[in-house]
Protein backbone atom coordinates (compact mmCIF):
# COMPACT_ATOMS: atom_id res chain seq x y z
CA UNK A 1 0.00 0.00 0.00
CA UNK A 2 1.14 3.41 -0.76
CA UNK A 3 1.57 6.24 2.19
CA UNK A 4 0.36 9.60 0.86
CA UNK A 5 2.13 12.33 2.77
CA UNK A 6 0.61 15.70 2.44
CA UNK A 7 2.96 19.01 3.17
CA UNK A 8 0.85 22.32 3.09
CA UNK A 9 2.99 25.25 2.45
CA UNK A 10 5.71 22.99 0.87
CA UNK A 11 8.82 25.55 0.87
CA UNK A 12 12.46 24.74 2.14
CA UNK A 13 11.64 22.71 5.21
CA UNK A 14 8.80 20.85 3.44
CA UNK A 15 10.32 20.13 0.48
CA UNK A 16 13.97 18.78 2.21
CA UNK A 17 10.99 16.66 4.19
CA UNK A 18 9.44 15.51 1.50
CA UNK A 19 12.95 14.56 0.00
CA UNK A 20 14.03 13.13 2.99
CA UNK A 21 11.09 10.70 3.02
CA UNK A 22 10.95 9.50 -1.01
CA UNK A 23 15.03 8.55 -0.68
CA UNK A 24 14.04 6.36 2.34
CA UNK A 25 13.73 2.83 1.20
CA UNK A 26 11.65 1.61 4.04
CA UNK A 27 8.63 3.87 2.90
CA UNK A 28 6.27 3.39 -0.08
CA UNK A 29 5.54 6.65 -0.38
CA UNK A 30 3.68 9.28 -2.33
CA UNK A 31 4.31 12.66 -1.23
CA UNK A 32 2.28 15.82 -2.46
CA UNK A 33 3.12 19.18 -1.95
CA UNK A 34 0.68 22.07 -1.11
CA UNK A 35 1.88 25.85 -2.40
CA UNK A 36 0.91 28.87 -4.42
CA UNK A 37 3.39 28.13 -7.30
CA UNK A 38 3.53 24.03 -7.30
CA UNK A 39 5.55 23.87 -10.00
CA UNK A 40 8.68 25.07 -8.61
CA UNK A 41 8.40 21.69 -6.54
CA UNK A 42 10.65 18.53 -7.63
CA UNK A 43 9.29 16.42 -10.09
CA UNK A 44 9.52 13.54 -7.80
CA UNK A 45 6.40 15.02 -6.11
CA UNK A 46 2.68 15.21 -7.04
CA UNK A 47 1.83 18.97 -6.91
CA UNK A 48 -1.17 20.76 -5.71
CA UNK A 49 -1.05 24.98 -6.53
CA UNK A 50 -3.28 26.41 -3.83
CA UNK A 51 -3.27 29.55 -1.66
CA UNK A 52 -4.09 28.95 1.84
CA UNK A 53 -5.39 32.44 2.19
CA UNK A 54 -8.42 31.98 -0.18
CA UNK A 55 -10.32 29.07 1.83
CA UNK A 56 -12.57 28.50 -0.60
CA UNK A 57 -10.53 27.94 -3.31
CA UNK A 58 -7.94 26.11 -1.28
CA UNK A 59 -10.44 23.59 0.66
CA UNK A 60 -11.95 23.03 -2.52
CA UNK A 61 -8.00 21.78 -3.87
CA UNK A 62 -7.14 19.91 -0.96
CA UNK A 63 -10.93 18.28 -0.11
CA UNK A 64 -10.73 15.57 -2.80
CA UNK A 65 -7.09 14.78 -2.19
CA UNK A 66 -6.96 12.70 1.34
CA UNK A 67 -3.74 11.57 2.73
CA UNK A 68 -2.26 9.35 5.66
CA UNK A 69 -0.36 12.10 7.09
CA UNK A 70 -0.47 16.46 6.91
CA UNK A 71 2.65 18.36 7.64
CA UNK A 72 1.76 21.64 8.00
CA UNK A 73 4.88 23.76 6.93
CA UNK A 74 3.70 27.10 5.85
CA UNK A 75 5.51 30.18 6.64
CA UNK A 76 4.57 33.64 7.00
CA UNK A 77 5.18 35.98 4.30
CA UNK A 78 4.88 39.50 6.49
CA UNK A 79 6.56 38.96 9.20
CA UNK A 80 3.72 41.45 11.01
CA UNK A 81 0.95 40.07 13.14
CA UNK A 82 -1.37 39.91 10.36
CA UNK A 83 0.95 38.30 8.22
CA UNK A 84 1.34 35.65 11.06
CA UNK A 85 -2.07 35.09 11.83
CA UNK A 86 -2.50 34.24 8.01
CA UNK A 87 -0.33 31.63 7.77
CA UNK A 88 -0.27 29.74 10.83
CA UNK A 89 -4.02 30.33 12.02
CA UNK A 90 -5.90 31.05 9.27
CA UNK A 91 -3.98 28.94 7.01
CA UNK A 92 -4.11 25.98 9.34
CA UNK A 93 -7.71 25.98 9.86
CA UNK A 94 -8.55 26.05 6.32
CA UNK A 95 -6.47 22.83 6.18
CA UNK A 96 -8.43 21.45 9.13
CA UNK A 97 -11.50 22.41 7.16
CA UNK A 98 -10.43 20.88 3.81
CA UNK A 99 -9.60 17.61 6.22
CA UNK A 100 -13.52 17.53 7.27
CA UNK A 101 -14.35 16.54 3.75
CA UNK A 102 -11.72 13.13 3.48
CA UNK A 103 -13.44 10.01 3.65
CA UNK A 104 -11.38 9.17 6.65
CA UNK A 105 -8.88 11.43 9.11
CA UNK A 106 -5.19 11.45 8.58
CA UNK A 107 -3.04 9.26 10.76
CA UNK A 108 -1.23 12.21 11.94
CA UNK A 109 -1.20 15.99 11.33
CA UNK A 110 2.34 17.17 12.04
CA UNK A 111 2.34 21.25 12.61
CA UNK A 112 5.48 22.96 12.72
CA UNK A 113 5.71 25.31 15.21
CA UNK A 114 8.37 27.51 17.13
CA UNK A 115 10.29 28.00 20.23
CA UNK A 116 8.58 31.63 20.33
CA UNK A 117 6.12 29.96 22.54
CA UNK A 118 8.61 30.38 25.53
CA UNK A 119 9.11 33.35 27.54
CA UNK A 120 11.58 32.23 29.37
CA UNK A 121 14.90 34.50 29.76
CA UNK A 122 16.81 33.54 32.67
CA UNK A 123 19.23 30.80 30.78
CA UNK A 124 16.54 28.10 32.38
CA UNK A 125 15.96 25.14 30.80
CA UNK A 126 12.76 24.44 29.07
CA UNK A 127 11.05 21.34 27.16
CA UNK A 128 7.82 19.94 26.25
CA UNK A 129 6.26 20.77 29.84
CA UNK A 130 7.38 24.55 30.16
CA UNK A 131 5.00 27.31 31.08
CA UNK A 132 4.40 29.19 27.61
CA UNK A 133 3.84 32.63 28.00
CA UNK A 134 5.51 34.46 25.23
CA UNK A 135 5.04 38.20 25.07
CA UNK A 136 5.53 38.76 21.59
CA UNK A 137 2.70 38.58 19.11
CA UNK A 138 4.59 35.65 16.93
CA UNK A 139 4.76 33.23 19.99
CA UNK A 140 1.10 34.12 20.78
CA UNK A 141 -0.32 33.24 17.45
CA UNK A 142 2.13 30.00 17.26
CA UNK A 143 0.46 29.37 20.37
CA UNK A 144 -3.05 29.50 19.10
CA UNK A 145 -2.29 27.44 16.35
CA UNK A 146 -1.08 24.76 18.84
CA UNK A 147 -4.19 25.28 20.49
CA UNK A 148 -6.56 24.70 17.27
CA UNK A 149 -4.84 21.67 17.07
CA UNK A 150 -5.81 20.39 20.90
CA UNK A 151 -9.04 21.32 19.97
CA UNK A 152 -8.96 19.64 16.79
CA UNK A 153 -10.64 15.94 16.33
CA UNK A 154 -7.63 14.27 14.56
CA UNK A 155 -4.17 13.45 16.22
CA UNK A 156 -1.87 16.40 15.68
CA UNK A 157 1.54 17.36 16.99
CA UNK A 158 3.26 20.56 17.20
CA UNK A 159 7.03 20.41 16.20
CA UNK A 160 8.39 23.59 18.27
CA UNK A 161 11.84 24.34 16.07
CA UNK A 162 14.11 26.55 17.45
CA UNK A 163 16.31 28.91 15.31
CA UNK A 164 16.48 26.85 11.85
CA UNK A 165 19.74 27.50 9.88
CA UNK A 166 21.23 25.90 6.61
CA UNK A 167 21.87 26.63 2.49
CA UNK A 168 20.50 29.79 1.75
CA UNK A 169 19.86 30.91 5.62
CA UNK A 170 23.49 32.54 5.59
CA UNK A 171 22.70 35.66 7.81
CA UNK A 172 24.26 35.31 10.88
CA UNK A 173 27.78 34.25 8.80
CA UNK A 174 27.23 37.16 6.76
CA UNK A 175 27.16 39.56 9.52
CA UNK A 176 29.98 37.53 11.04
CA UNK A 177 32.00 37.89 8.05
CA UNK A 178 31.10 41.83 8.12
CA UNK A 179 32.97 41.58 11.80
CA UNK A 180 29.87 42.04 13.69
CA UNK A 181 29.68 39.92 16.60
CA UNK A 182 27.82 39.37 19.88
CA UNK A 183 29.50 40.46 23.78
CA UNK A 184 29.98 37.81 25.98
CA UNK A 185 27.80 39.92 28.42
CA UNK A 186 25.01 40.09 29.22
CA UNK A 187 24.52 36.22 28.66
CA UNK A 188 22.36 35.42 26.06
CA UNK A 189 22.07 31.35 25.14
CA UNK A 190 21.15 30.92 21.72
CA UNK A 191 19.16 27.53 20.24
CA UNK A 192 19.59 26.51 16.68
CA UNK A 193 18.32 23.24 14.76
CA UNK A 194 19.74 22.43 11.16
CA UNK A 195 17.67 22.51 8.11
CA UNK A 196 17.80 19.20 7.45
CA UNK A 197 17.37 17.94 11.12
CA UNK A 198 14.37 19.74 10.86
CA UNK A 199 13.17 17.74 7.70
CA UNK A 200 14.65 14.65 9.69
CA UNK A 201 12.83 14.85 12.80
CA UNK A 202 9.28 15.10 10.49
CA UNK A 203 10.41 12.30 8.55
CA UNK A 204 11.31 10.42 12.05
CA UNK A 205 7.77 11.23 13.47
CA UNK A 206 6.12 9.88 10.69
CA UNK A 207 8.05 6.73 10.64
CA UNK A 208 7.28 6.27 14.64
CA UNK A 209 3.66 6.45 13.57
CA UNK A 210 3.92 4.12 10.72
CA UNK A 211 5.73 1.70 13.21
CA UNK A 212 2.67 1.71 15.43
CA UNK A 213 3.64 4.13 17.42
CA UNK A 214 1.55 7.14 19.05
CA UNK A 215 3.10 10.69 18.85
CA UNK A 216 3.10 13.04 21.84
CA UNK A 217 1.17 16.17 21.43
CA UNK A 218 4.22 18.84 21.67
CA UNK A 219 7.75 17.56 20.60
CA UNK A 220 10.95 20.23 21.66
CA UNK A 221 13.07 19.92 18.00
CA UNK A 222 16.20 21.69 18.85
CA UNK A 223 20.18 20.87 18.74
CA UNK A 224 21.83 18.83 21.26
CA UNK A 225 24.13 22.25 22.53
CA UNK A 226 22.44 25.52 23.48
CA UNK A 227 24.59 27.72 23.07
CA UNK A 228 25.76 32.19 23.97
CA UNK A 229 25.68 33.93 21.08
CA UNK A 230 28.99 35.09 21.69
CA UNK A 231 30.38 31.84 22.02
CA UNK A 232 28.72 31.07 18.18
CA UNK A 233 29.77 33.94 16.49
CA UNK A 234 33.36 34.16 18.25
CA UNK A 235 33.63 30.29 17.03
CA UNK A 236 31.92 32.03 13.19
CA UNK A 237 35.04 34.21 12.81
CA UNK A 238 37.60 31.90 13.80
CA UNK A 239 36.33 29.70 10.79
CA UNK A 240 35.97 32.90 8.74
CA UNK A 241 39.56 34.51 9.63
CA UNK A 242 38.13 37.73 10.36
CA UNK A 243 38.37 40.43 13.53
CA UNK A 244 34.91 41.01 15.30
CA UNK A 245 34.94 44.85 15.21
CA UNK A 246 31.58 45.86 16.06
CA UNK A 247 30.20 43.50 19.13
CA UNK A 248 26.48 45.10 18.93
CA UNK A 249 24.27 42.02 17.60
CA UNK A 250 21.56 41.87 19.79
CA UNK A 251 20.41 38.76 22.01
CA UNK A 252 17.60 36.69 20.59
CA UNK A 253 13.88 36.89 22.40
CA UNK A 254 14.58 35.85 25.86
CA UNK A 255 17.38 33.59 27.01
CA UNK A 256 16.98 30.38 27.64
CA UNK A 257 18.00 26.14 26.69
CA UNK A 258 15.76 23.67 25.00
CA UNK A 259 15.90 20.38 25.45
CA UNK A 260 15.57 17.80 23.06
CA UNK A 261 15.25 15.01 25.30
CA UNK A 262 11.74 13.71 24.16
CA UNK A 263 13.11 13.36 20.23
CA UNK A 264 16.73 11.68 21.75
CA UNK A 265 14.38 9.39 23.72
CA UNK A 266 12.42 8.40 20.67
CA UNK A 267 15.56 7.63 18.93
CA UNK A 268 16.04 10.48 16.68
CA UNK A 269 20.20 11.05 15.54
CA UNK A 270 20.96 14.43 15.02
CA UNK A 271 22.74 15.09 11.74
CA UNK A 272 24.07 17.94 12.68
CA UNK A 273 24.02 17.64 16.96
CA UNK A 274 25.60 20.97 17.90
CA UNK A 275 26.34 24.31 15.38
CA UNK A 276 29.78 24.02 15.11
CA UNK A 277 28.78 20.76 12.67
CA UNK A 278 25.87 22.38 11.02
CA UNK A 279 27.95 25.43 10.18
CA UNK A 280 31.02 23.84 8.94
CA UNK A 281 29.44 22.10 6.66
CA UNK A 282 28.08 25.25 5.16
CA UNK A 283 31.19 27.12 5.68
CA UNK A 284 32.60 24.47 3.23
């Protein structure tokens, strides 16, 4: 029998996913990827060109299309609060609502969320369990997606990443290279997960769940070594052979460490387990 894997909002992260699954042997799988312009997709995947901010149009393109699994992997294109609500509340509700119409529910609705649901900024630790309380309007609305999912009649989990880097996400060497840098004070512990440990942790869940296995609600996808900013971008011009002359970069929202405990429990390997690996291969 053929799995059908479903990725709504199919960009970088969903289509490294969707890769990551086809080149899998184990799987007999059909993946089909979800965006505006479908055709700039790989032709190993069948392609669906829908806009999840037109539901009518868009439930009408996904309702006769049912799948074993959804990853939900749209981003925002404003990065304002509108622009947020659009893609992960609006857009993930239409999906739900295009879901109503399959003959039968997906296995497993994977929804990938963000480590903008924490607050925390005190260098804690954090995972699955953590208070959420974020103050900014992108962990809010991340947060009310999770919560459309709890409410939701399917089983769903919410992927938190942390800061995703890889090919094409070059900023932070850029500025590095520039010789901007980050002060050692005040402390500010950065979290960072590889593009394509992103794409394998989705590929992992969905294998648990093939296996028989049944997914926690909230999984904490981050690298194995939180790390101070300072520490990454002293490390950053090392590599680069360049003086940090301007040590202004600003900390990230909060400071704090994720754990990844729950996906190392479940038996997901970390490509790339701490940034000095993830970046050095890029750097090369």
């Amino acid at each position: 029998m053929t799995t059908r894997v479903m990725i709504v909002g199919c960009g970088d992260v969903g289509t490294a996913t969707g890769e990551r699954l086809l080149a899998d042997s184990r799987n007999n799988i059909e993946v089909c990827g979800v965006r505006r312009q479908a055709n700039q997709l790989p032709p190993s995947f069948r392609k669906i060109s829908a806009d999840f901010s037109q539901r009518e149009s868009f439930v009408a393109a996904l309702a006769q299309q049912p799948a074993d699994y959804v990853i939900y992997s749209a981003a925002a294109t404003q990065h304002d609060e509108a622009g947020y609500r659009l893609a992960y509340v609006d857009g993930l509700q239409h999906t739900l609502d295009a879901i109503q119409h399959w003959p039968q529910a997906p296995k497993q609705l994977l929804f990938t969320s963000s480590t903008g649901v924490y607050h925390q900024a005190d260098h804690s630790w954090v995972d699955e369990s953590s208070p959420t309380e974020p103050q900014r309007f992108s962990g809010r609305i991340m947060l009310q997606a999770e919560q459309l999912l709890a409410n939701s009649t399917i089983a769903t989990s919410a992927v938190r990443f942390s800061g995703i880097y890889g090919p094409g996400r070059n900023r932070l060497i850029n500025n590095v290279r520039s010789g901007k840098g980050a002060p050692s004070q005040p402390l500010s512990y950065s979290n960072r997960i590889h593009r394509d440990d992103c794409a394998g942790v989705l590929a992992h869940l969905i294998q648990l769940k093939q296996q028989g296995q049944s997914l926690h609600p909230v999984y904490l996808a981050s690298d194995c070594q939180p790390t101070s900013l300072s520490d990454v971008t002293d490390w950053l011009a090392q590599q680069l052979g360049v003086p940090l002359t301007d040590l202004s970069m600003g900390r990230f929202a909060g400071s704090k460490r994720c754990s990844n405990r729950r996906l190392l429990d479940s038996g997901y390997q970390f490509q790339h387990p701490d940034f000095r690996s993830g970046y050095r291969n890029l750097l090369r």
